[in-house]
N, C-alpha and C. Protein backbone atom coordinates (compact mmCIF):
# COMPACT_ATOMS: atom_id res chain seq x y z
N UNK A 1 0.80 -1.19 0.00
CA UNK A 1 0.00 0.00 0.00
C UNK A 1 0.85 1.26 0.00
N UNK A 2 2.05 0.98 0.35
CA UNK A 2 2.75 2.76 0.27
C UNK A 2 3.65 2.08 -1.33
N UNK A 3 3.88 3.51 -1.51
CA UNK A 3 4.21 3.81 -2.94
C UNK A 3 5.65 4.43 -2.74
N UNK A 4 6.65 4.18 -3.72
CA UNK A 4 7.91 5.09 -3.85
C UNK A 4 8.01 6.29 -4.50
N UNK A 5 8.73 7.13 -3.70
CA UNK A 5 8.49 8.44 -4.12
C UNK A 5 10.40 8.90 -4.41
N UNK A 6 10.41 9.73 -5.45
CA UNK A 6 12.04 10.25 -5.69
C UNK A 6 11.97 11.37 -5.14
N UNK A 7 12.93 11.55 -4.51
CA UNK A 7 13.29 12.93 -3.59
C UNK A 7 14.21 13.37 -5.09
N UNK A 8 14.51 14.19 -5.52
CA UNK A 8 15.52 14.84 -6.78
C UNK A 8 15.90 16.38 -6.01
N UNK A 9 17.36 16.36 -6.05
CA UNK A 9 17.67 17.56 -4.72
C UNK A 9 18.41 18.33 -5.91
N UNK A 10 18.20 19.15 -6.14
CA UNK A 10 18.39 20.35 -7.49
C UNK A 10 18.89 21.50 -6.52
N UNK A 11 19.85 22.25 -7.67
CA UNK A 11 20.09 23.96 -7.28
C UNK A 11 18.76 24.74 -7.92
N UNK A 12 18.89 25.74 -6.78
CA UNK A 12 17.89 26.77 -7.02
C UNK A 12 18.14 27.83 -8.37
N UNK A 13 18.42 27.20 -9.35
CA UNK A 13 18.63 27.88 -10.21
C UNK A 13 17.91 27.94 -11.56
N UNK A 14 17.24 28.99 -12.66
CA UNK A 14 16.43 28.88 -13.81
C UNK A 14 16.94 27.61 -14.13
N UNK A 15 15.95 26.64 -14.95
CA UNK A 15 16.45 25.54 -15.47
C UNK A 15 16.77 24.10 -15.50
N UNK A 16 17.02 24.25 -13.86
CA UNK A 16 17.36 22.82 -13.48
C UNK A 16 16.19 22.34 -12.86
N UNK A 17 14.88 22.60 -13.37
CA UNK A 17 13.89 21.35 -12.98
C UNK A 17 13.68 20.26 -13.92
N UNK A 18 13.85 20.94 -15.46
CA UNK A 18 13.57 20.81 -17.00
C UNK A 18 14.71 19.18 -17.14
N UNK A 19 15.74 19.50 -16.35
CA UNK A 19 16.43 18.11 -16.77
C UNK A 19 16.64 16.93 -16.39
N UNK A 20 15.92 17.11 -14.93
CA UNK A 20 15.82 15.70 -15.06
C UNK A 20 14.30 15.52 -15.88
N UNK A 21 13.35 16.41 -15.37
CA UNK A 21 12.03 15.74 -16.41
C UNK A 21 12.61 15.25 -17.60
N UNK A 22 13.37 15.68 -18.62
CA UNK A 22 14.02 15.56 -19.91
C UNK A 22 14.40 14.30 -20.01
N UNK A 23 15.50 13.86 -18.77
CA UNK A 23 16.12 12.82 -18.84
C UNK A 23 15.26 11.40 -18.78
N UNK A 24 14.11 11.70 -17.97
CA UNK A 24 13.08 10.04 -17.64
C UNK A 24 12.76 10.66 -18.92
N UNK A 25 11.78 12.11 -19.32
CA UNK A 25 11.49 11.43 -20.79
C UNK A 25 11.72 11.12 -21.99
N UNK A 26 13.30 10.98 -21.66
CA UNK A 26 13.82 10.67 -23.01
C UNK A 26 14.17 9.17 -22.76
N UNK A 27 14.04 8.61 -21.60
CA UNK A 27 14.03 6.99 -21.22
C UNK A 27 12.56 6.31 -21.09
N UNK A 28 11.53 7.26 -21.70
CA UNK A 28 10.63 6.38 -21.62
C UNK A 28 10.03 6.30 -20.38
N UNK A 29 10.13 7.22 -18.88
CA UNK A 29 9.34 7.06 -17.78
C UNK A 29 8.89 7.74 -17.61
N UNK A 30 7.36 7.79 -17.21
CA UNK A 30 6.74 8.78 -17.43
C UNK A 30 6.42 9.31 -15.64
N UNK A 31 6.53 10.60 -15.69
CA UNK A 31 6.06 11.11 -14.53
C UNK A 31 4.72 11.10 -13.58
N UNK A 32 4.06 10.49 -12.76
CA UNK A 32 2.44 10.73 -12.47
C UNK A 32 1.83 11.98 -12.12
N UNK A 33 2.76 11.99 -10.74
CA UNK A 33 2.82 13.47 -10.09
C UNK A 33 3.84 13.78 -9.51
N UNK A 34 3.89 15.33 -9.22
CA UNK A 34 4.96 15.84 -8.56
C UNK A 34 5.00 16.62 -7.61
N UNK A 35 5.79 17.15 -6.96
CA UNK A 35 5.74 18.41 -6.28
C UNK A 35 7.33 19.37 -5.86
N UNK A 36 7.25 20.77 -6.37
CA UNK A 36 8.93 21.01 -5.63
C UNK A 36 8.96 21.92 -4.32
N UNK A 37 9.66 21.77 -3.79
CA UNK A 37 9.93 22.57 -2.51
C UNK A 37 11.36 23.32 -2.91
N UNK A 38 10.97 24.24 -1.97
CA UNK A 38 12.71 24.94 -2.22
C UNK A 38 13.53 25.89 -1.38
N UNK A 39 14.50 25.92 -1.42
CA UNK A 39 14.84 27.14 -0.06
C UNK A 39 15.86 27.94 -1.28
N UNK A 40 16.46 28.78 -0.74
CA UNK A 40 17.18 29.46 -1.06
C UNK A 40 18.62 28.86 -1.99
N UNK A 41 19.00 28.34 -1.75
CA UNK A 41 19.97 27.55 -2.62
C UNK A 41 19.68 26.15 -3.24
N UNK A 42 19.05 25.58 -2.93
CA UNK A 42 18.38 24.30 -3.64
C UNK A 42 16.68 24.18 -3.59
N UNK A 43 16.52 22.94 -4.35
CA UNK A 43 15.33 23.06 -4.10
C UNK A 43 14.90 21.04 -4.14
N UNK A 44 13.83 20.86 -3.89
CA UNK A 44 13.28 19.11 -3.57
C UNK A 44 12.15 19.08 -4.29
N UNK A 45 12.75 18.52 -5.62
CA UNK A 45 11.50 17.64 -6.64
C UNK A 45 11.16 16.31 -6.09
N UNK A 46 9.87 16.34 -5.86
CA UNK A 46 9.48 14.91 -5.24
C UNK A 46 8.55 14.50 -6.30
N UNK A 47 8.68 13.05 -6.77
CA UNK A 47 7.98 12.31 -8.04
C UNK A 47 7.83 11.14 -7.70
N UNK A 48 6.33 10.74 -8.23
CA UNK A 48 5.91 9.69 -8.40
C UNK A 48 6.39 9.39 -9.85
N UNK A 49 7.10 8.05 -10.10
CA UNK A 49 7.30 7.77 -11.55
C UNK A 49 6.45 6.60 -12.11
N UNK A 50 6.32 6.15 -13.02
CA UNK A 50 5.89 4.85 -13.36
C UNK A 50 7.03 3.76 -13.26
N UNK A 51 8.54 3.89 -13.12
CA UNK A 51 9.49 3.32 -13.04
C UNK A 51 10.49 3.60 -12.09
N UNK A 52 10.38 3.41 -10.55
CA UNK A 52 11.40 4.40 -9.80
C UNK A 52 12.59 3.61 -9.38
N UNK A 53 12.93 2.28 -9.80
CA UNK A 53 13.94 1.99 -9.70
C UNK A 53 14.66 2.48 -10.75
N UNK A 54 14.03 2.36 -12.23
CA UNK A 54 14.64 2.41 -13.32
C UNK A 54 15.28 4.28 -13.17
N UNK A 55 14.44 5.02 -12.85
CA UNK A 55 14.30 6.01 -13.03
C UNK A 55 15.44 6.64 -11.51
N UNK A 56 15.78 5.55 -10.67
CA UNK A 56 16.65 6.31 -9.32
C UNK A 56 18.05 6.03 -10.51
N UNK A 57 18.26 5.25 -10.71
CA UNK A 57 19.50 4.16 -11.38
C UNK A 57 20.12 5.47 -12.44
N UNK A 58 18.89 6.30 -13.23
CA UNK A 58 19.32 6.86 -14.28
C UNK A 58 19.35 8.20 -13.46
N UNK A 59 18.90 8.81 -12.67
CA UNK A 59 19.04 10.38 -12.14
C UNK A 59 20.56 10.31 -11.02
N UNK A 60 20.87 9.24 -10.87
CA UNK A 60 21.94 9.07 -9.88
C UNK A 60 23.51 8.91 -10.75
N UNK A 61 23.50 8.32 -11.64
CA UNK A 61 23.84 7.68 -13.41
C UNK A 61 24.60 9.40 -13.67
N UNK A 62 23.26 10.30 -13.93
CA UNK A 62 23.76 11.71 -14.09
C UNK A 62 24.07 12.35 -13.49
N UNK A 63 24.26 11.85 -11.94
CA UNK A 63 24.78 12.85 -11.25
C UNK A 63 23.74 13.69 -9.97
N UNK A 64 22.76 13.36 -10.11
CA UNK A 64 21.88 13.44 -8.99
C UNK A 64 22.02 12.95 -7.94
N UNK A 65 21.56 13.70 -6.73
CA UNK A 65 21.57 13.33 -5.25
C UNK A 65 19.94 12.48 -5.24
N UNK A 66 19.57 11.32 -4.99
CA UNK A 66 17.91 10.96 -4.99
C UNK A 66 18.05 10.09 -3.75
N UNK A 67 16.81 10.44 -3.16
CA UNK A 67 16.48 9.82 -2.09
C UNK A 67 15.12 9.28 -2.74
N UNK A 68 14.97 7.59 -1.89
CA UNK A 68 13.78 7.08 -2.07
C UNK A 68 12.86 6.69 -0.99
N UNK A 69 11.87 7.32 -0.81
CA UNK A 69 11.25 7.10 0.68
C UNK A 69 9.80 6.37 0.34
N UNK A 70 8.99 6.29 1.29
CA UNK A 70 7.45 5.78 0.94
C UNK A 70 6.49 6.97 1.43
N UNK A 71 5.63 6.57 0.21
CA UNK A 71 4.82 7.28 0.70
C UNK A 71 3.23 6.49 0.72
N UNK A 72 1.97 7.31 1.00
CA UNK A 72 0.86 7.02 0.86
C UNK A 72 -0.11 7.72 0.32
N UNK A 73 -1.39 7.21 -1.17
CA UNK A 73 -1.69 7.67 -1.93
C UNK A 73 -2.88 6.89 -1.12
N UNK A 74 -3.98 8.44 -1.18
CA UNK A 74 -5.25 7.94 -0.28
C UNK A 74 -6.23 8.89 -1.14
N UNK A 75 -7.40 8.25 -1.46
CA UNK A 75 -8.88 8.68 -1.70
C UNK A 75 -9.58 9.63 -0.91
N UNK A 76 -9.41 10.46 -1.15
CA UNK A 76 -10.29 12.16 -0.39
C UNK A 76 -11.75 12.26 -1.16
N UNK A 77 -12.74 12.53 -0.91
CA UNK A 77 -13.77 12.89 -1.44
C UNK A 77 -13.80 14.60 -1.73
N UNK A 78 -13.70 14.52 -3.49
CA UNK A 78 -14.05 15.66 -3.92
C UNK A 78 -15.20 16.48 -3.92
N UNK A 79 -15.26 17.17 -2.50
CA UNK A 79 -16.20 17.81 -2.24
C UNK A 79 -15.65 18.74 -1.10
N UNK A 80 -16.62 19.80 -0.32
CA UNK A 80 -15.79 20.48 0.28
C UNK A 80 -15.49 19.95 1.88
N UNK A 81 -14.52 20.28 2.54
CA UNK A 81 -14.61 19.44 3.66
C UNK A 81 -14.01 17.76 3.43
N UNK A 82 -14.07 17.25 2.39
CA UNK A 82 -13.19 15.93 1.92
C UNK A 82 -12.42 15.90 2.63
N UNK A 83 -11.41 16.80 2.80
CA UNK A 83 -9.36 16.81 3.13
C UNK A 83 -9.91 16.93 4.70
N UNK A 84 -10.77 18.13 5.26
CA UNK A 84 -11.03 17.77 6.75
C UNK A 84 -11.12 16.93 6.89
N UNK A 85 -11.82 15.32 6.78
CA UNK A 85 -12.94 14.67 7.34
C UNK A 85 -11.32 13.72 7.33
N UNK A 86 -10.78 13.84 6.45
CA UNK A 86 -9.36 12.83 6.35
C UNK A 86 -8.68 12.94 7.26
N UNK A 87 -8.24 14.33 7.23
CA UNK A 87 -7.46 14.57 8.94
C UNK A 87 -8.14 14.41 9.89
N UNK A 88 -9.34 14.73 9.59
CA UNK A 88 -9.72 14.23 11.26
C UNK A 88 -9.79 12.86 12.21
N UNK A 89 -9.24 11.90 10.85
CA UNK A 89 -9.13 10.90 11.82
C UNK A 89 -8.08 10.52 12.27
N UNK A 90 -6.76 11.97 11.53
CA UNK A 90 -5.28 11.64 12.34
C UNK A 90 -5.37 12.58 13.91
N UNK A 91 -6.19 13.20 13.60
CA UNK A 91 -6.34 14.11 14.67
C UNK A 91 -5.56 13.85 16.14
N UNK A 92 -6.54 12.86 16.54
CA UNK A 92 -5.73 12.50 18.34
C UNK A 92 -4.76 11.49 18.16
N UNK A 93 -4.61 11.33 16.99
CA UNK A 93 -3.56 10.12 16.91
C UNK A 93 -2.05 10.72 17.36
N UNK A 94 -1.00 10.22 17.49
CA UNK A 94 0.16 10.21 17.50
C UNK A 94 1.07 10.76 16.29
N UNK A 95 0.17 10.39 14.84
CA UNK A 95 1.13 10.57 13.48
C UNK A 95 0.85 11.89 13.06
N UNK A 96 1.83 11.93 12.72
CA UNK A 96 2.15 13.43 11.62
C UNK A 96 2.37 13.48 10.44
N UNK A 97 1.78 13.85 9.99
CA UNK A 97 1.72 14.64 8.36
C UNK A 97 2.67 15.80 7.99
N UNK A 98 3.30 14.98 7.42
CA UNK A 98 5.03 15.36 7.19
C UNK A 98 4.78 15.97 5.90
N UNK A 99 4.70 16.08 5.24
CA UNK A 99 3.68 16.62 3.94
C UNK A 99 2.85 15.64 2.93
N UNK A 100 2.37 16.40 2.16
CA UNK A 100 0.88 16.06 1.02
C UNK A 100 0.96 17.10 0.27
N UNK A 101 0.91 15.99 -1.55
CA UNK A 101 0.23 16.72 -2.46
C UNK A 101 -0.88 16.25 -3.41
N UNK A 102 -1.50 16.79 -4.78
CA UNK A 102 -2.25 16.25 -4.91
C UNK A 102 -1.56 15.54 -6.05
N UNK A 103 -2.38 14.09 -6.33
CA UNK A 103 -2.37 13.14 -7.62
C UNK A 103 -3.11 14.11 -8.75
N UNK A 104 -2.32 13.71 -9.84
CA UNK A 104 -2.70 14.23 -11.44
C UNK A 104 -4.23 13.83 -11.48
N UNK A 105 -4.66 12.67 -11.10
CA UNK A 105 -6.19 12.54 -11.49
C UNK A 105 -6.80 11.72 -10.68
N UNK A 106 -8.37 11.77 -10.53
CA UNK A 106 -8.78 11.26 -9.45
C UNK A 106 -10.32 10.40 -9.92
N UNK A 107 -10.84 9.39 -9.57
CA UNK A 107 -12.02 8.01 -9.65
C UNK A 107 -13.13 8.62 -9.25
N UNK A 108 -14.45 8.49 -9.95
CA UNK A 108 -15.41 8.77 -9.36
C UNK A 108 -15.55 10.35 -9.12
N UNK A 109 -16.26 10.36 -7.23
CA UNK A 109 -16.34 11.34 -6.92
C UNK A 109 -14.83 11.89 -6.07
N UNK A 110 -13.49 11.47 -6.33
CA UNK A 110 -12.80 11.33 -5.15
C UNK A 110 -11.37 12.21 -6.05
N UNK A 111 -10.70 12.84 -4.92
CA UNK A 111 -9.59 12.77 -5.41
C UNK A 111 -8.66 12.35 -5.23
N UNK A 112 -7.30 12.11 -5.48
CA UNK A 112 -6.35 11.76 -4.51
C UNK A 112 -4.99 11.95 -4.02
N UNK A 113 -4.97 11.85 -2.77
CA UNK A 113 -3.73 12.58 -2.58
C UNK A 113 -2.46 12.04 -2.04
N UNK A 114 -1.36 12.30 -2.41
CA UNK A 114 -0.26 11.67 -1.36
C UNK A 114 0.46 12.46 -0.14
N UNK A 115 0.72 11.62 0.34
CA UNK A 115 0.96 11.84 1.96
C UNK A 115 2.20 11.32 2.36
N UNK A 116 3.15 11.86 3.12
CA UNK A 116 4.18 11.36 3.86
C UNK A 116 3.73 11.44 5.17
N UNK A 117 3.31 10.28 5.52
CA UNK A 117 3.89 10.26 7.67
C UNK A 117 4.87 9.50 8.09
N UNK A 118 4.93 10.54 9.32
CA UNK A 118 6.15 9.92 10.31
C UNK A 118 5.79 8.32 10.60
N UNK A 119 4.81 7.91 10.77
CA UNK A 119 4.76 6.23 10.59
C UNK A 119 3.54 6.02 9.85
N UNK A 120 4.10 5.27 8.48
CA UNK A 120 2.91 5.00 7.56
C UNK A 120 1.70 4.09 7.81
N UNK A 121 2.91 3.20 8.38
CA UNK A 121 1.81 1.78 8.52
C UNK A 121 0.68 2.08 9.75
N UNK A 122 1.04 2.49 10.63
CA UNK A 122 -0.16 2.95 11.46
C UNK A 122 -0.80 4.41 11.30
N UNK A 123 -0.10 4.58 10.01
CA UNK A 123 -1.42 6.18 9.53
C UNK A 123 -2.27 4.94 8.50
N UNK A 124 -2.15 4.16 7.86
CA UNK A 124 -2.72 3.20 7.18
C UNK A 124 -3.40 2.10 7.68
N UNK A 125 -3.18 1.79 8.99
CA UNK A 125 -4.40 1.12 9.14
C UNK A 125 -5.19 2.18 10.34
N UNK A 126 -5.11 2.72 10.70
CA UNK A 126 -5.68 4.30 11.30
C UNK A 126 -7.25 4.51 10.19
N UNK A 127 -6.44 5.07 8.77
CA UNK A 127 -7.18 5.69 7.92
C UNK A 127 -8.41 4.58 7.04
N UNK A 128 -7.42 3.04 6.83
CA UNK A 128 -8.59 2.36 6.57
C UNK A 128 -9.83 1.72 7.47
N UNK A 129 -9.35 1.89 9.09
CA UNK A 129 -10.11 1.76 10.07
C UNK A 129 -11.64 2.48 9.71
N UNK A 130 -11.46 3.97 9.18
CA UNK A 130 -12.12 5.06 9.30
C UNK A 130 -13.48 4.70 7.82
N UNK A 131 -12.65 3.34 7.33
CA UNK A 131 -13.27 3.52 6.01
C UNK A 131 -13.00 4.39 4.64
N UNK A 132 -11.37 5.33 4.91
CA UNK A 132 -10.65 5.58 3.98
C UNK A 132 -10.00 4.98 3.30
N UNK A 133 -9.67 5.42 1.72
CA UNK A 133 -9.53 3.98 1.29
C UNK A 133 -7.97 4.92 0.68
N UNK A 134 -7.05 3.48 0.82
CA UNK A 134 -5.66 3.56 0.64
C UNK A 134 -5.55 2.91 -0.76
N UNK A 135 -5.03 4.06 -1.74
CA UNK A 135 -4.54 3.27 -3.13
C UNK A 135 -3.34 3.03 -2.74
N UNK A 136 -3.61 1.64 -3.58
CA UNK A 136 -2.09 0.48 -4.28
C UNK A 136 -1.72 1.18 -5.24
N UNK A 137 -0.38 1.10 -5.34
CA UNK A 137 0.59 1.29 -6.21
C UNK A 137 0.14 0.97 -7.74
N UNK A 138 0.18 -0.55 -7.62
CA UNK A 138 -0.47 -0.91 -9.03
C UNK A 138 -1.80 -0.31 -9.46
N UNK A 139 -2.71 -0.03 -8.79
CA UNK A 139 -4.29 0.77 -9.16
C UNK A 139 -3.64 2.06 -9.69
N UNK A 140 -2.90 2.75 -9.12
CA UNK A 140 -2.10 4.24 -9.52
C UNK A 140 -2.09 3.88 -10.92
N UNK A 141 -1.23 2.92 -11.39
CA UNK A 141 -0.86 2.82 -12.98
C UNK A 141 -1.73 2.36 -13.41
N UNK A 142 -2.83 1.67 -13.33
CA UNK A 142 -4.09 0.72 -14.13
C UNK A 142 -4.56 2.05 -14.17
N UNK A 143 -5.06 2.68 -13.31
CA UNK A 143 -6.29 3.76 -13.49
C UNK A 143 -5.56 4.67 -14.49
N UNK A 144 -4.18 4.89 -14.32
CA UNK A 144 -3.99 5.91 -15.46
C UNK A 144 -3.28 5.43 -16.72
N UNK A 145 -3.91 4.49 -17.18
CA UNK A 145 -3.80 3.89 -18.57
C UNK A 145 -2.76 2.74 -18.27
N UNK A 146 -1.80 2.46 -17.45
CA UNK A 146 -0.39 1.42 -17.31
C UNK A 146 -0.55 0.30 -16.83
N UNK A 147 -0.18 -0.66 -17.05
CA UNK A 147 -0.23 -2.04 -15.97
C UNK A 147 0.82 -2.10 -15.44
């Protein structure tokens, strides 16, 4: 149920987001979603790939710093109040929500989002307790055209 995510640790400079995107897509991996963070001298592309071994092997290959961590891709109901009703069942818990962004596309009425916590496995059975539902990895790529 948790998914791999590429940490890609870039300078803060015009330009250097463009190459690694360039580089998976000139190997054929396609990106799902993303998100960058940044401070003042660098900045943290975080990606879901369709290939993240293939895709650590080749950003590291060129010279990239990549970290690979887990994360968790969960079903929010697209509506308003959705993203509350989600946290609220981390609420009195212990775990933290280390950050979240959103997925490129979302089922139904739902959207979805990924999540880093400080402990996954008990934000995951926490959240499916609640009747939230935790996407698999493999559903990520079926739903958006891949097996």
């Amino acid at each position: 149920m948790k998914i791999q995510q590429l940490s890609v640790f870039l300078e803060n400079q015009p330009g250097q987001i463009v190459k690694p995107c360039r580089l998976l897509a000139s190997e054929g991996i396609n990106i799902r979603t993303l998100s960058v963070a940044d401070t003042k001298q660098f900045g943290i592309l975080r990606m879901i790939v369709s290939d993240w071994r293939r895709a650590t092997q080749l950003l590291q290959d060129a010279g990239y710093v990549v970290n690979v961590t887990e994360v968790v891709a969960i079903e929010v109901p697209d509506e308003p109040g959705g993203l509350s009703r989600v946290l609220e069942v981390l609420e009195n818990s212990p775990i933290n929500v280390e950050y979240m962004y959103s997925f490129a596309f979302g089922c139904r009425d739902t959207a979805v989002m990924i999540f880093r916590f400080d402990q996954s496995d008990a934000a995951i059975k926490l959240l499916q307790a609640a009747g939230i539902s935790v996407v698999e990895s493999v559903e990520i790529y079926s739903r958006a055209g891949q097996t």
